[in-house]
PDB file of N, CA and C in Angstrom:
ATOM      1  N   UNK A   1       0.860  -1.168   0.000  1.00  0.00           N
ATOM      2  CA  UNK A   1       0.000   0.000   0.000  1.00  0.00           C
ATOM      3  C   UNK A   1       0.900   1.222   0.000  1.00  0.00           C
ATOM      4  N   UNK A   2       0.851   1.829  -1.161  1.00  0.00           N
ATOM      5  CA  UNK A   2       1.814   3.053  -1.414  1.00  0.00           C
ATOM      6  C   UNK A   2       1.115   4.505  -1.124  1.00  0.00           C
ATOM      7  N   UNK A   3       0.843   5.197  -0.416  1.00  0.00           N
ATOM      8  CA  UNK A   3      -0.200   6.310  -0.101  1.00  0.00           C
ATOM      9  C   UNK A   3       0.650   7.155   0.540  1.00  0.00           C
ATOM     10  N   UNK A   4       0.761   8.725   0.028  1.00  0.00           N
ATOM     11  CA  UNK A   4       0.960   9.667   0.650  1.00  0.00           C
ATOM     12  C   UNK A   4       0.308   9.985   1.822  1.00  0.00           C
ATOM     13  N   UNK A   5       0.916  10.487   2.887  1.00  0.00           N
ATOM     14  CA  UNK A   5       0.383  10.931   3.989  1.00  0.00           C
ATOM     15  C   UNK A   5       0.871  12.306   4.325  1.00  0.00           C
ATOM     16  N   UNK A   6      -0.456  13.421   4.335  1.00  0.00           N
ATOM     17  CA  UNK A   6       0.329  14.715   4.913  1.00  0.00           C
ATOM     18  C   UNK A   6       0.153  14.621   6.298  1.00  0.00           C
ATOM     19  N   UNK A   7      -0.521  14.392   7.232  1.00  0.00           N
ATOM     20  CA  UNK A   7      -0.541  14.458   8.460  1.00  0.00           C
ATOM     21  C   UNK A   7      -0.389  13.126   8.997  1.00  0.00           C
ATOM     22  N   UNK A   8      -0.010  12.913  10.075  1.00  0.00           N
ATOM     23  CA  UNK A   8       0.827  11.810  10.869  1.00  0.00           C
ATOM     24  C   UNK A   8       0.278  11.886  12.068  1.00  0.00           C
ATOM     25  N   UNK A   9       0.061  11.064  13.431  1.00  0.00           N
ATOM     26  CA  UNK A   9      -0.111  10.758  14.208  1.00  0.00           C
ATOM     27  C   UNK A   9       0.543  10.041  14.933  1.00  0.00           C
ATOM     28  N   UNK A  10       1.399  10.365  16.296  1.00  0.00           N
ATOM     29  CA  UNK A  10       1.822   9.917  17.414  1.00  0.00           C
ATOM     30  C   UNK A  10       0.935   9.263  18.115  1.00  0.00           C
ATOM     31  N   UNK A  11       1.528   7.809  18.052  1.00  0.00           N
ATOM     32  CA  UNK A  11       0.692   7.158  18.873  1.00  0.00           C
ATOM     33  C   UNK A  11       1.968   6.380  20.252  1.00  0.00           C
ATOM     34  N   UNK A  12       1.411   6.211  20.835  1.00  0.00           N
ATOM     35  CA  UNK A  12       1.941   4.990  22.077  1.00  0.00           C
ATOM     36  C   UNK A  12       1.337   3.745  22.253  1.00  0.00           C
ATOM     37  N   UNK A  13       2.349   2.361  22.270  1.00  0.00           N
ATOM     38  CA  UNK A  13       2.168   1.556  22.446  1.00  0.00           C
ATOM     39  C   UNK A  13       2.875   0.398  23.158  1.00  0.00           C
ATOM     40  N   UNK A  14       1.853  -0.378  23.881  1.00  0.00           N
ATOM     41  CA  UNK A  14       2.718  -1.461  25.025  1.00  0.00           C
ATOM     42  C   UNK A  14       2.446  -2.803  24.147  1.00  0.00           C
ATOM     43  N   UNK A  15       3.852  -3.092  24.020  1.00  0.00           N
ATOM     44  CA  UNK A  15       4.079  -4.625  23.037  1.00  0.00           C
ATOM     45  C   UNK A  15       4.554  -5.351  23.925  1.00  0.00           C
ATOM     46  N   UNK A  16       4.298  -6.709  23.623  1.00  0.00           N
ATOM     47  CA  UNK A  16       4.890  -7.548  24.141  1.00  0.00           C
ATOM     48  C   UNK A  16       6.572  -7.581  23.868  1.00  0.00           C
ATOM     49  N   UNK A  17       7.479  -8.250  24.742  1.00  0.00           N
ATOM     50  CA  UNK A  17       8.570  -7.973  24.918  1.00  0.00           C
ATOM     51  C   UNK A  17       9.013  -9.025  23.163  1.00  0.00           C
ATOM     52  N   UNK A  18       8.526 -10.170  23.150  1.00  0.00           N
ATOM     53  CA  UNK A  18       8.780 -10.797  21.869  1.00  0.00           C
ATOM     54  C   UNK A  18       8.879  -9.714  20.749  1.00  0.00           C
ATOM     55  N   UNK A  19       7.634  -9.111  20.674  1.00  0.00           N
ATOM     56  CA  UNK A  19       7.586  -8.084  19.247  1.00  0.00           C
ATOM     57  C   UNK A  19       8.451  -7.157  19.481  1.00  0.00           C
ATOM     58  N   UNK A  20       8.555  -7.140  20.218  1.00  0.00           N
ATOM     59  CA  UNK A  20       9.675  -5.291  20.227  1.00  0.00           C
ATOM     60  C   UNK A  20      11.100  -6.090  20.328  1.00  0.00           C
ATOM     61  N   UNK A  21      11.552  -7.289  20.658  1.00  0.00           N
ATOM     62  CA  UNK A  21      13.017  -7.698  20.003  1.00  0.00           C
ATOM     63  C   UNK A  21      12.596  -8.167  18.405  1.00  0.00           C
ATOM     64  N   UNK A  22      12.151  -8.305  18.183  1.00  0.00           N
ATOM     65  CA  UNK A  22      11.963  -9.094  16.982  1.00  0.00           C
ATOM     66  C   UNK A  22      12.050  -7.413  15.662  1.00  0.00           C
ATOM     67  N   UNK A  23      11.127  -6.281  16.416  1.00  0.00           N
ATOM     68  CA  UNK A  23      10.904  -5.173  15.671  1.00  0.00           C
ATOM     69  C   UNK A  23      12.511  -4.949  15.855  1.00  0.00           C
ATOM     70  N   UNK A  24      13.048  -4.596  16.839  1.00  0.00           N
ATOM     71  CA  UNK A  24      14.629  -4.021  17.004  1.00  0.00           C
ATOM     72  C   UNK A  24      15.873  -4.593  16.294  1.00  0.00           C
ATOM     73  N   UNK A  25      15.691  -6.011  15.777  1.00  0.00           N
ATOM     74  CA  UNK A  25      16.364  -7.020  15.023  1.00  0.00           C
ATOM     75  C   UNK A  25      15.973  -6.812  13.736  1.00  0.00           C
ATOM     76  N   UNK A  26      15.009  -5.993  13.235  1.00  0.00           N
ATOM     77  CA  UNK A  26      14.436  -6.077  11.566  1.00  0.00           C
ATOM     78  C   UNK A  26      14.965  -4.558  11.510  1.00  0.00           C
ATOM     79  N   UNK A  27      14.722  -3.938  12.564  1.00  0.00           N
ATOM     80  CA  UNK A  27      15.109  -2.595  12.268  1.00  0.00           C
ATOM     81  C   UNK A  27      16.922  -2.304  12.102  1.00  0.00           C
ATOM     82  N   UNK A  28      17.583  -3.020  12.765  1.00  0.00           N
ATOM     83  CA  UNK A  28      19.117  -2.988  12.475  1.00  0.00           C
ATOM     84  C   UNK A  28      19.386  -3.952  11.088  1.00  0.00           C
ATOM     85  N   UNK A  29      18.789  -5.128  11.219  1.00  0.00           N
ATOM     86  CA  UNK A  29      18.876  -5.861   9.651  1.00  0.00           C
ATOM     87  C   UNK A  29      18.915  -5.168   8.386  1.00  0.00           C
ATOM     88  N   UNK A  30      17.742  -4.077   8.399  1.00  0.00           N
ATOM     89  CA  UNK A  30      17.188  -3.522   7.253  1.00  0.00           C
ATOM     90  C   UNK A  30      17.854  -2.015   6.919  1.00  0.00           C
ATOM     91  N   UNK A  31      17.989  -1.371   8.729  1.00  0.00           N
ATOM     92  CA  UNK A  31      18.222  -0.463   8.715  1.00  0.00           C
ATOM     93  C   UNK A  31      17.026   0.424   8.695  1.00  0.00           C
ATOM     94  N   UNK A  32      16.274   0.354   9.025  1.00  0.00           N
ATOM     95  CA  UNK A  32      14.824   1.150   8.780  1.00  0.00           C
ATOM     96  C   UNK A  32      14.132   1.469  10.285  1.00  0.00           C
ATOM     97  N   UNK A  33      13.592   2.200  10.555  1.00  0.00           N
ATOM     98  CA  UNK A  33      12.674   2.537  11.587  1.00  0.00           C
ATOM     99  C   UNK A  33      11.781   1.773  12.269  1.00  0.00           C
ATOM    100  N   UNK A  34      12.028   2.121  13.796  1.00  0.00           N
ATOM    101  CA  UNK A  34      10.703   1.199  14.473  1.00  0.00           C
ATOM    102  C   UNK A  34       9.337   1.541  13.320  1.00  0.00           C
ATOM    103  N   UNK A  35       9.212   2.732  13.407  1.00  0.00           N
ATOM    104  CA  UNK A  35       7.985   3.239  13.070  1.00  0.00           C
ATOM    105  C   UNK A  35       7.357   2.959  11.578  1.00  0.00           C
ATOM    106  N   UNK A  36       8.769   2.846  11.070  1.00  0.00           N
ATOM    107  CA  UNK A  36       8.880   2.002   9.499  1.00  0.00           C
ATOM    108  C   UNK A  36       7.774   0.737   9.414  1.00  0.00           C
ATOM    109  N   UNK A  37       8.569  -0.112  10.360  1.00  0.00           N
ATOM    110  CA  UNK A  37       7.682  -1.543  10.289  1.00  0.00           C
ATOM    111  C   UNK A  37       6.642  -1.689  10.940  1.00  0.00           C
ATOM    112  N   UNK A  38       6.492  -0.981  11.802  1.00  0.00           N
ATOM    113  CA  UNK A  38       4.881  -0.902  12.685  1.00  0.00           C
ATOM    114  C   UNK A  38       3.617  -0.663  11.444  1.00  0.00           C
ATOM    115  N   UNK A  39       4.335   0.970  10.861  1.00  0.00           N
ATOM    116  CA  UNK A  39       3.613   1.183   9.733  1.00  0.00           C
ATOM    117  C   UNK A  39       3.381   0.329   8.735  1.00  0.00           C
ATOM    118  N   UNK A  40       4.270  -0.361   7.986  1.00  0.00           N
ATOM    119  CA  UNK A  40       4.060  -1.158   7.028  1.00  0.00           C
ATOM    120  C   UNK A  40       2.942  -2.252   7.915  1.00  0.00           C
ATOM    121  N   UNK A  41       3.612  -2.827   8.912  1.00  0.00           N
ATOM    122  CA  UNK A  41       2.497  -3.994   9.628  1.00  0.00           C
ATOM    123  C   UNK A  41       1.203  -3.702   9.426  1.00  0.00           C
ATOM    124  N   UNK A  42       1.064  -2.211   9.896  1.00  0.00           N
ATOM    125  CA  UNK A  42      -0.751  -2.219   9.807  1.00  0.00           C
ATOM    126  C   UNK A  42      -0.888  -1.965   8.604  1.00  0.00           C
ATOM    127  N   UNK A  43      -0.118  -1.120   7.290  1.00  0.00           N
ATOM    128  CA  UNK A  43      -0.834  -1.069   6.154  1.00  0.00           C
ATOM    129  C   UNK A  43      -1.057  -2.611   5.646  1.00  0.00           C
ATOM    130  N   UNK A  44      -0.560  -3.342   6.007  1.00  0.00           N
ATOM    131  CA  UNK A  44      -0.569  -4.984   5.845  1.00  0.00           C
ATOM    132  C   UNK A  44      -2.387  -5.379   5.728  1.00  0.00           C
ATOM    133  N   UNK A  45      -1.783  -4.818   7.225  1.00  0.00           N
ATOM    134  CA  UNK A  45      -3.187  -5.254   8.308  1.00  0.00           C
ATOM    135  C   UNK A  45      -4.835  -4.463   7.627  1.00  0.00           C
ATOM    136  N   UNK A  46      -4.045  -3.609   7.318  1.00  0.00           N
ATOM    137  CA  UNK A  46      -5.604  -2.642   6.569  1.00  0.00           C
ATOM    138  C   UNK A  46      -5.942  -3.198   4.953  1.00  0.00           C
ATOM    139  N   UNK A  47      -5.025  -3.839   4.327  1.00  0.00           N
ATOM    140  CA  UNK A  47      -5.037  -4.182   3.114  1.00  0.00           C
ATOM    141  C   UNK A  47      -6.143  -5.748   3.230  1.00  0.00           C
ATOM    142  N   UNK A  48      -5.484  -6.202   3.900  1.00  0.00           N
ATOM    143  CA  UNK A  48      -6.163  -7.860   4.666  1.00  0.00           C
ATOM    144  C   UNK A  48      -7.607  -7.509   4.687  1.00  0.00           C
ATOM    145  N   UNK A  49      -7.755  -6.413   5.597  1.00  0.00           N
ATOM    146  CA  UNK A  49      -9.188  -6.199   6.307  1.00  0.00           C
ATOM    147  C   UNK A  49      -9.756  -5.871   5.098  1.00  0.00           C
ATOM    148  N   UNK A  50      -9.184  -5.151   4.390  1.00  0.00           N
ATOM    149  CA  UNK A  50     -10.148  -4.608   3.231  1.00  0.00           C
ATOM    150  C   UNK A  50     -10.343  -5.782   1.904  1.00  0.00           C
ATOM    151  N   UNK A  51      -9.983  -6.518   2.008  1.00  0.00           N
ATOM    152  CA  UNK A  51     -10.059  -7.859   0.997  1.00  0.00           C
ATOM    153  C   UNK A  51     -11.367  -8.849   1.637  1.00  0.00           C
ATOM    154  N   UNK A  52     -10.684  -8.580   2.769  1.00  0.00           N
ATOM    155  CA  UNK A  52     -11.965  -9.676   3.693  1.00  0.00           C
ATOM    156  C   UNK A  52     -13.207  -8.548   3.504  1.00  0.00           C
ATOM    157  N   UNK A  53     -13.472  -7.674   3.797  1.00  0.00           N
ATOM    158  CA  UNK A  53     -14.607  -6.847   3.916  1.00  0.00           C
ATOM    159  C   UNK A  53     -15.425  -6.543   2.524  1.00  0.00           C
ATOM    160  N   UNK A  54     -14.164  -6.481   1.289  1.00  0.00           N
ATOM    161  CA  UNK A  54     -14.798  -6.611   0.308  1.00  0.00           C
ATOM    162  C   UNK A  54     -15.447  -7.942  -0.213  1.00  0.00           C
ATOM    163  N   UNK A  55     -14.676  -9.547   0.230  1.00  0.00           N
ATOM    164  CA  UNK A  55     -15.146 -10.689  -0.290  1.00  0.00           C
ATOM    165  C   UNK A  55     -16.617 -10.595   0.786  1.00  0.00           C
ATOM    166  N   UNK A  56     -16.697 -10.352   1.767  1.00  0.00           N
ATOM    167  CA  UNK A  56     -17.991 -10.497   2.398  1.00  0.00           C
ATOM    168  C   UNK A  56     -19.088  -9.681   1.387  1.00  0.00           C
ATOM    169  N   UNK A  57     -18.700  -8.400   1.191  1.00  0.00           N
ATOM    170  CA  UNK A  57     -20.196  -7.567   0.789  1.00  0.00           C
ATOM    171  C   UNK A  57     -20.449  -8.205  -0.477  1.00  0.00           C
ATOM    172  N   UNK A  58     -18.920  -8.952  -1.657  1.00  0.00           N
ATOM    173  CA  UNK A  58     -19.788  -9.960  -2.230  1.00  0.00           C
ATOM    174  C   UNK A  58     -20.392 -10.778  -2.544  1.00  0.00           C
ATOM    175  N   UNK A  59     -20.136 -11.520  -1.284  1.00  0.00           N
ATOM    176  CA  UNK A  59     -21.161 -12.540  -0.753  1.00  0.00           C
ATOM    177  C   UNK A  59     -22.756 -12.266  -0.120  1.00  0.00           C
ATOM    178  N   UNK A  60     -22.916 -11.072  -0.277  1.00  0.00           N
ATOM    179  CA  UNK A  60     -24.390 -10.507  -0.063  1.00  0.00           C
ATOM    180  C   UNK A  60     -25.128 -10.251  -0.599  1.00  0.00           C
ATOM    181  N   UNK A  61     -26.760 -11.106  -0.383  1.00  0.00           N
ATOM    182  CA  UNK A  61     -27.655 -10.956  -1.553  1.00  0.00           C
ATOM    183  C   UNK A  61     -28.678  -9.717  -1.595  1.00  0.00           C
ATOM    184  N   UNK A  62     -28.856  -8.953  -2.057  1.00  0.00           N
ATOM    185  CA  UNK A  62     -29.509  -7.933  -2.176  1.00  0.00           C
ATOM    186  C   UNK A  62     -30.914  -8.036  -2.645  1.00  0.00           C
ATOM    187  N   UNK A  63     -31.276  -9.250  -3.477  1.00  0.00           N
ATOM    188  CA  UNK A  63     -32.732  -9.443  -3.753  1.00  0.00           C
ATOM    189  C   UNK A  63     -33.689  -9.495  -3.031  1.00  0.00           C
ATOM    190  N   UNK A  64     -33.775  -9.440  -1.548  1.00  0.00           N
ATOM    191  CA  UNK A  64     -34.935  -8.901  -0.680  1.00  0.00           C
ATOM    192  C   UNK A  64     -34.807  -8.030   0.214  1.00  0.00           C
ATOM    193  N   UNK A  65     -34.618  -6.554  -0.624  1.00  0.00           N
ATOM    194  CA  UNK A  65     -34.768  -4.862  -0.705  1.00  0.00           C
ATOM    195  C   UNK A  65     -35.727  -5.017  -1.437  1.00  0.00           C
ATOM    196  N   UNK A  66     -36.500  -3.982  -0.411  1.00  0.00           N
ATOM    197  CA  UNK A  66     -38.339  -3.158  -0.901  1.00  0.00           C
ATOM    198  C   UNK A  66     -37.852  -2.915  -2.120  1.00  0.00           C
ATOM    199  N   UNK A  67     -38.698  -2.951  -3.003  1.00  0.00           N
ATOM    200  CA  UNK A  67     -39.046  -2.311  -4.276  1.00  0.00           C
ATOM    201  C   UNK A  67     -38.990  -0.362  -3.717  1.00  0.00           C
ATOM    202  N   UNK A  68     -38.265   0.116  -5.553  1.00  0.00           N
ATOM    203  CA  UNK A  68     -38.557   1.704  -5.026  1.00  0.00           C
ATOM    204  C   UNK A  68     -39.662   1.926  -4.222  1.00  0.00           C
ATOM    205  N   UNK A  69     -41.293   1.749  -4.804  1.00  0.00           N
ATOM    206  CA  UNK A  69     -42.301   2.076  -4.197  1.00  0.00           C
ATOM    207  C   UNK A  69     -42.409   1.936  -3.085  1.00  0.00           C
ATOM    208  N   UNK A  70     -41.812   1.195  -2.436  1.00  0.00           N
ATOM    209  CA  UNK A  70     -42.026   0.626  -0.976  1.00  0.00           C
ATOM    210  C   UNK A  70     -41.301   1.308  -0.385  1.00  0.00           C
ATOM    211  N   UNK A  71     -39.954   1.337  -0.943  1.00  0.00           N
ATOM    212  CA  UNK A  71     -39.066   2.669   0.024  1.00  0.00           C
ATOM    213  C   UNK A  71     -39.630   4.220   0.418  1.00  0.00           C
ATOM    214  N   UNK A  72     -40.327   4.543  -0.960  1.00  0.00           N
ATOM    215  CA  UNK A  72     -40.637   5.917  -0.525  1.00  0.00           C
ATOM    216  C   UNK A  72     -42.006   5.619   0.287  1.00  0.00           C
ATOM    217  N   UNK A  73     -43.128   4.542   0.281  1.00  0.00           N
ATOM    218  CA  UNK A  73     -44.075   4.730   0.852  1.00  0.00           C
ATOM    219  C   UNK A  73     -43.021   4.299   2.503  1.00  0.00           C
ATOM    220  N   UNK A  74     -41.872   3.610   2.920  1.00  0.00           N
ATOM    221  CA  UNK A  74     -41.547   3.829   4.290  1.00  0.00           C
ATOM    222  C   UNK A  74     -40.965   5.105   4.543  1.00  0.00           C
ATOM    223  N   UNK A  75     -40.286   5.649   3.691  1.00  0.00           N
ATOM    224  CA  UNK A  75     -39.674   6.719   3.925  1.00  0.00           C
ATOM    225  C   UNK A  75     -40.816   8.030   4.049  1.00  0.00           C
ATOM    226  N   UNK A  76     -41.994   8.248   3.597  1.00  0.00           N
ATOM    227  CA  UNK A  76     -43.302   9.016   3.845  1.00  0.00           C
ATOM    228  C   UNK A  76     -43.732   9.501   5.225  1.00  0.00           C
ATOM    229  N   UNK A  77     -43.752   7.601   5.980  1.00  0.00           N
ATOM    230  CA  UNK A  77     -44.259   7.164   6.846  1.00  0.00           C
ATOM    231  C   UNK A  77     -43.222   7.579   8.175  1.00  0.00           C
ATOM    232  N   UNK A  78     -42.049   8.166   7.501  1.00  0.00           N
ATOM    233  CA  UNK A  78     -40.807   8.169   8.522  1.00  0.00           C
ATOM    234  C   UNK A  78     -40.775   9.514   8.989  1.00  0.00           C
ATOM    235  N   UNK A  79     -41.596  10.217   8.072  1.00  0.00           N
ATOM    236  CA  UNK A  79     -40.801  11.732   7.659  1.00  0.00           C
ATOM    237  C   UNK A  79     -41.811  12.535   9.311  1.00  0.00           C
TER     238      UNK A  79
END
């Protein structure tokens, strides 16, 4: 996931002691930033979610939604 970002957010976080040697060992390997791989992790993590979220909504059947008429006679009834 390649996306410009103009604004950024400081966040804080308590990791388990495993992930934060494991982050500190990728970060001297690579040479790159804690904040490097945290970031990439969740754009990971947001890419995933959004595959799963999209295969669900196409797994959804839409053929029993009111007809227009029926919407506006609930939506009448709402107003």
């Amino acid at each position: 996931m390649n996306t410009k970002t103009t604004t950024k957010t400081r966040i804080s976080l308590l990791l388990p002691n495993y992930i934060t040697e494991e982050i500190k060992k990728v970060t001297r390997e690579k040479n790159v930033t804690q904040s490097f791989i945290i970031k990439e992790a969740l754009e990971a993590w947001m890419q995933k979610k959004l595959e799963k979220d999209t295969k669900e909504l196409s797994e959804m059947d839409f053929n029993d939604l009111p007809k227009e008429e029926e919407w506006l006679s609930i939506q009448s009834k709402t107003v």
